[in-house]
C-alpha atoms as a PDB file:
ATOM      1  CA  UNK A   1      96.998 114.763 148.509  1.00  0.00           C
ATOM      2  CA  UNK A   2      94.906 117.956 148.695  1.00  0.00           C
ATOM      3  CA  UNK A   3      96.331 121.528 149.989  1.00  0.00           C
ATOM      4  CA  UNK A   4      94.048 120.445 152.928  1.00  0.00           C
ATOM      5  CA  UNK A   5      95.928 117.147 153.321  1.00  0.00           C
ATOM      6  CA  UNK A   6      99.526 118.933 153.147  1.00  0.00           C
ATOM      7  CA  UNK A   7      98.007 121.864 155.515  1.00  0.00           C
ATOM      8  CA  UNK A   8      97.120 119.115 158.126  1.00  0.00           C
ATOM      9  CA  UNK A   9     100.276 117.080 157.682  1.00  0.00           C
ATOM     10  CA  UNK A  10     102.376 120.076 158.488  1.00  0.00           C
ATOM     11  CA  UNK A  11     100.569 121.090 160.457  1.00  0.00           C
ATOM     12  CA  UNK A  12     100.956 117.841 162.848  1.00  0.00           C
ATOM     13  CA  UNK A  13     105.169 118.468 161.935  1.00  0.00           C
ATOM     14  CA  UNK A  14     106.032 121.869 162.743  1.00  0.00           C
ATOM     15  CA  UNK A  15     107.104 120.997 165.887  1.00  0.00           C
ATOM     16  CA  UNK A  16     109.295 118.427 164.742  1.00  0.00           C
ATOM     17  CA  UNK A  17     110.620 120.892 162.338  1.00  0.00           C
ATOM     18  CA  UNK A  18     111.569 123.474 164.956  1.00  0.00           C
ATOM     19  CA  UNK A  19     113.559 121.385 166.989  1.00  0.00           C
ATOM     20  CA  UNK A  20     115.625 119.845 164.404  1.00  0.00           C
ATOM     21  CA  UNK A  21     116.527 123.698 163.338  1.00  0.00           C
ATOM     22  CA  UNK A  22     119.872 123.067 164.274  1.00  0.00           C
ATOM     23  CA  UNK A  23     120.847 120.698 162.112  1.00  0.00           C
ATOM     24  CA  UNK A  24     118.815 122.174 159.341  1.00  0.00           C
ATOM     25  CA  UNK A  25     120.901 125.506 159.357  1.00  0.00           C
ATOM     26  CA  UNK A  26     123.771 122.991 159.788  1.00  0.00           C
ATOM     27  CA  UNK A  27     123.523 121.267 156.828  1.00  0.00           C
ATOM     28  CA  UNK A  28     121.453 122.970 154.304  1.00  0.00           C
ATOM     29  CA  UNK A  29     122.623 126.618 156.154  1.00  0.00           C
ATOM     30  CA  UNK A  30     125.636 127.145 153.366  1.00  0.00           C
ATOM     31  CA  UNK A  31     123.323 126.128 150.484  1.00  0.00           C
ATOM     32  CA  UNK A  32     120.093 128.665 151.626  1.00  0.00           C
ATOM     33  CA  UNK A  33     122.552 131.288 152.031  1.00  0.00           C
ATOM     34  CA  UNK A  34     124.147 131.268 148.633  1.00  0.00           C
ATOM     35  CA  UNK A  35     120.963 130.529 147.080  1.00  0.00           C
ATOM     36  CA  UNK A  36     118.732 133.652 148.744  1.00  0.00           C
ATOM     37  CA  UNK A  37     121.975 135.898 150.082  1.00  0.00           C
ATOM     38  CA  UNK A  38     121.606 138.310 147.341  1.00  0.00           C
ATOM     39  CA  UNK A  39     117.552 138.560 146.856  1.00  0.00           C
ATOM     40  CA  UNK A  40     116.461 141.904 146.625  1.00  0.00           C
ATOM     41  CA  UNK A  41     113.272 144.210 147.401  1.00  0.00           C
ATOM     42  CA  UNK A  42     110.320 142.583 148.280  1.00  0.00           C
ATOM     43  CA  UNK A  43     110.639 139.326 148.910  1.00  0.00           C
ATOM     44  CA  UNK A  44     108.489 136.312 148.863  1.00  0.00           C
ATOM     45  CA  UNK A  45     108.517 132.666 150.569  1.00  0.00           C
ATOM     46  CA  UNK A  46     106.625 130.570 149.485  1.00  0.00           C
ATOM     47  CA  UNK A  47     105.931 127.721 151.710  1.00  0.00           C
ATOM     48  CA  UNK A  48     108.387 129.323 153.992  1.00  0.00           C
ATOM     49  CA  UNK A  49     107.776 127.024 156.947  1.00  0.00           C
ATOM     50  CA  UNK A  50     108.803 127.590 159.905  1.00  0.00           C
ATOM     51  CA  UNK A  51     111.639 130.437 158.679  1.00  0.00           C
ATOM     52  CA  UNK A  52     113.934 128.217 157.339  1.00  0.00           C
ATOM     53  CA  UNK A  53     114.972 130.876 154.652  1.00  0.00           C
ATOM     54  CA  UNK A  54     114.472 134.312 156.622  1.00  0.00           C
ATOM     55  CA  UNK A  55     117.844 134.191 158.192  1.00  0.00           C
ATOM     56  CA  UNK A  56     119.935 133.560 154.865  1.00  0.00           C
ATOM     57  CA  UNK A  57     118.077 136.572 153.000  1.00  0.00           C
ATOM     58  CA  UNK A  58     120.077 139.968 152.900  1.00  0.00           C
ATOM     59  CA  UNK A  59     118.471 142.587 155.988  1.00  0.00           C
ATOM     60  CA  UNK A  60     117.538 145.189 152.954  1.00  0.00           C
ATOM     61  CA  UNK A  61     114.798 142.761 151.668  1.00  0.00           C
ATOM     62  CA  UNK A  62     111.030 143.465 152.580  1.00  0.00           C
ATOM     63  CA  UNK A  63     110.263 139.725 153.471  1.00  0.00           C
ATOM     64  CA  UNK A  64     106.436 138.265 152.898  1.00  0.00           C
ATOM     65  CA  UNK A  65     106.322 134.703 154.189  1.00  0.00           C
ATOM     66  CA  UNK A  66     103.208 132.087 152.660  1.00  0.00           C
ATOM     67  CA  UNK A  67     102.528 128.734 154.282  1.00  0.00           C
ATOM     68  CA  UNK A  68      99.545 126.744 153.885  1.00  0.00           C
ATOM     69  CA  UNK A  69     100.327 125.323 157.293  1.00  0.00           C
ATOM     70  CA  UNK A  70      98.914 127.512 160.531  1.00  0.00           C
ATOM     71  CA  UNK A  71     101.405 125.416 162.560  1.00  0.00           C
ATOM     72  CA  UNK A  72     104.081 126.435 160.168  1.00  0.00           C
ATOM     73  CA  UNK A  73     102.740 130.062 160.134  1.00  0.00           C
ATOM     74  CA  UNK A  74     103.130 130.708 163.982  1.00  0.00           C
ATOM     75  CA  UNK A  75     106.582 128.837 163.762  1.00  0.00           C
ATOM     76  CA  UNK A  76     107.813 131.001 160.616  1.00  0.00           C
ATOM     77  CA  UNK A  77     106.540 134.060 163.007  1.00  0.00           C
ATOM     78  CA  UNK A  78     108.293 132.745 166.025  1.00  0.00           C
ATOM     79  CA  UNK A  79     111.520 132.528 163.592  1.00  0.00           C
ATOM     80  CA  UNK A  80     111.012 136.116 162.666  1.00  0.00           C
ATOM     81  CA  UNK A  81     110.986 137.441 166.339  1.00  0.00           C
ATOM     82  CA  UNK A  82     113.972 135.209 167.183  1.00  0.00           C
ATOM     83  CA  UNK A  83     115.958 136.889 164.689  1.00  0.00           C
ATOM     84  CA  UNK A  84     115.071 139.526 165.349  1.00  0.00           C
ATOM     85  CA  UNK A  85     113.609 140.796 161.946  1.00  0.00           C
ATOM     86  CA  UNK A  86     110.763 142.777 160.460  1.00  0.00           C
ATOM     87  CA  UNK A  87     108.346 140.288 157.596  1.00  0.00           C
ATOM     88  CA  UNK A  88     104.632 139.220 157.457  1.00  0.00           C
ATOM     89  CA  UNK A  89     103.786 135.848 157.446  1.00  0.00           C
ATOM     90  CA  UNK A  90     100.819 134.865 155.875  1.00  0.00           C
ATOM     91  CA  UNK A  91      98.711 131.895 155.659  1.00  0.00           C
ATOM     92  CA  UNK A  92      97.923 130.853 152.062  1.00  0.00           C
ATOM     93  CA  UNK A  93      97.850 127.961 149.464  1.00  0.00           C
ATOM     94  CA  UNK A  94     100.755 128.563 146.686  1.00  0.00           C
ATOM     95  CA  UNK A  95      98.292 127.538 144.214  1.00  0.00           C
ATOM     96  CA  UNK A  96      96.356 130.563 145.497  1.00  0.00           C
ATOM     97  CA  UNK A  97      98.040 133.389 146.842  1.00  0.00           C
ATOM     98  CA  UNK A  98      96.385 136.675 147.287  1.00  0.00           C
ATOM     99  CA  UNK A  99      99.058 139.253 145.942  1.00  0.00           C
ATOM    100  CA  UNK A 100      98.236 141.365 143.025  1.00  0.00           C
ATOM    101  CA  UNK A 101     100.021 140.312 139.537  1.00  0.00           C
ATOM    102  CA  UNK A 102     103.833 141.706 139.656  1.00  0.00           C
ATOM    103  CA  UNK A 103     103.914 142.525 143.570  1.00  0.00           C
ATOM    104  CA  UNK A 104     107.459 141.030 144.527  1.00  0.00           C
ATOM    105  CA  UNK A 105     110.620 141.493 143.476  1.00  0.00           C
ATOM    106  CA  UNK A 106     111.917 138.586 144.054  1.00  0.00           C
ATOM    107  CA  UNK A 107     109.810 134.977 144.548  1.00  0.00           C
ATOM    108  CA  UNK A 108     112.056 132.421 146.370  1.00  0.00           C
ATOM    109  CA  UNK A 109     110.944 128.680 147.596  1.00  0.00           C
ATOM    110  CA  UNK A 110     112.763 125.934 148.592  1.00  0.00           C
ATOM    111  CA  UNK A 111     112.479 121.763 148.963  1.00  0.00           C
ATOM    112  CA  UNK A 112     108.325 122.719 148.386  1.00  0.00           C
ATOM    113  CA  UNK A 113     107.812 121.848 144.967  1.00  0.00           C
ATOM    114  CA  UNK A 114     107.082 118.378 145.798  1.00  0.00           C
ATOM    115  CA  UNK A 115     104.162 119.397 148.386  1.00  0.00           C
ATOM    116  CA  UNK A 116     102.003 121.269 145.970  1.00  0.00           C
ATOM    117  CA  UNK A 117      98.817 119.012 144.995  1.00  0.00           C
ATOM    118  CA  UNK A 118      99.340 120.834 141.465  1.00  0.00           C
ATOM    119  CA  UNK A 119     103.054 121.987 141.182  1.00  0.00           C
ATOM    120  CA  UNK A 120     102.263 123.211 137.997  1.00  0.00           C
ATOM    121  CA  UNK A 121      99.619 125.423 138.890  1.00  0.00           C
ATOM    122  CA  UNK A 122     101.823 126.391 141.939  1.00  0.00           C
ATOM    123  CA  UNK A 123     104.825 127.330 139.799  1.00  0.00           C
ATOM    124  CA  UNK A 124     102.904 129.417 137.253  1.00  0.00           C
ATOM    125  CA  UNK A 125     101.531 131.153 140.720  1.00  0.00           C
ATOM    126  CA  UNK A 126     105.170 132.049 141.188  1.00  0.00           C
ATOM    127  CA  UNK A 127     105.919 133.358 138.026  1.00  0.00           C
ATOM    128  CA  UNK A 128     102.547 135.428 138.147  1.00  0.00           C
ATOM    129  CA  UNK A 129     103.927 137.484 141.106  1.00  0.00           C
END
């Protein structure tokens, strides 16, 4: 698939995604929190979603959200005013993103590796920020 592939499939699912919330924080709720409860400074997600990950991450963290997925984007926003908590969400490829080398403290991303066209290229993307 190409990032325009995955942008349109999600972008047909985030609805999908928002209703089964429930039963996403539910299940995988435990496992996001003691994964991302102690990330510090600024903070990336990448291929946040809708917000799956905002909620888990400690309130002292300056959160940056990346989707590829407008759909996912205005979900991931909609998360952010639900809970009630400051963050930018951003549209933008992983393979791509348009930070500066070095400008996050801490780069988290979870069940996404195996939506990037070129996970490879995606990871090092991580690593370079």
């Amino acid at each position: 698939m190409s990032s325009g592939d995955v942008a349109a499939l999600y972008d047909e699912m985030a609805g999908r995604y928002e209703r089964w919330d429930w039963a996403n924080r539910l299940f995988s709720g435990p496992l996001r929190r003691r994964a991302f409860g102690d990330a510090s400074g600024r903070v990336l997600d990448v291929a946040c979603g809708t917000g799956s990950n905002f909620r888990y991450l400690p309130p002292t963290a300056q959160l940056v959200g990346a989707d590829i997925s407008a759909e996912m984007v205005a979900a991931a926003r909609a998360e952010l005013a639900a809970i009630r908590r400051g963050g930018t969400v951003y549209r933008m490829d992983a393979e791509t993103l348009a930070f500066p080398d070095d400008s996050f403290d801490t780069v988290i991303s979870a069940l996404s590796t195996c939506t990037f066209p070129d996970p490879v290229a995606a990871l090092a993307e991580l690593d370079r920020l």
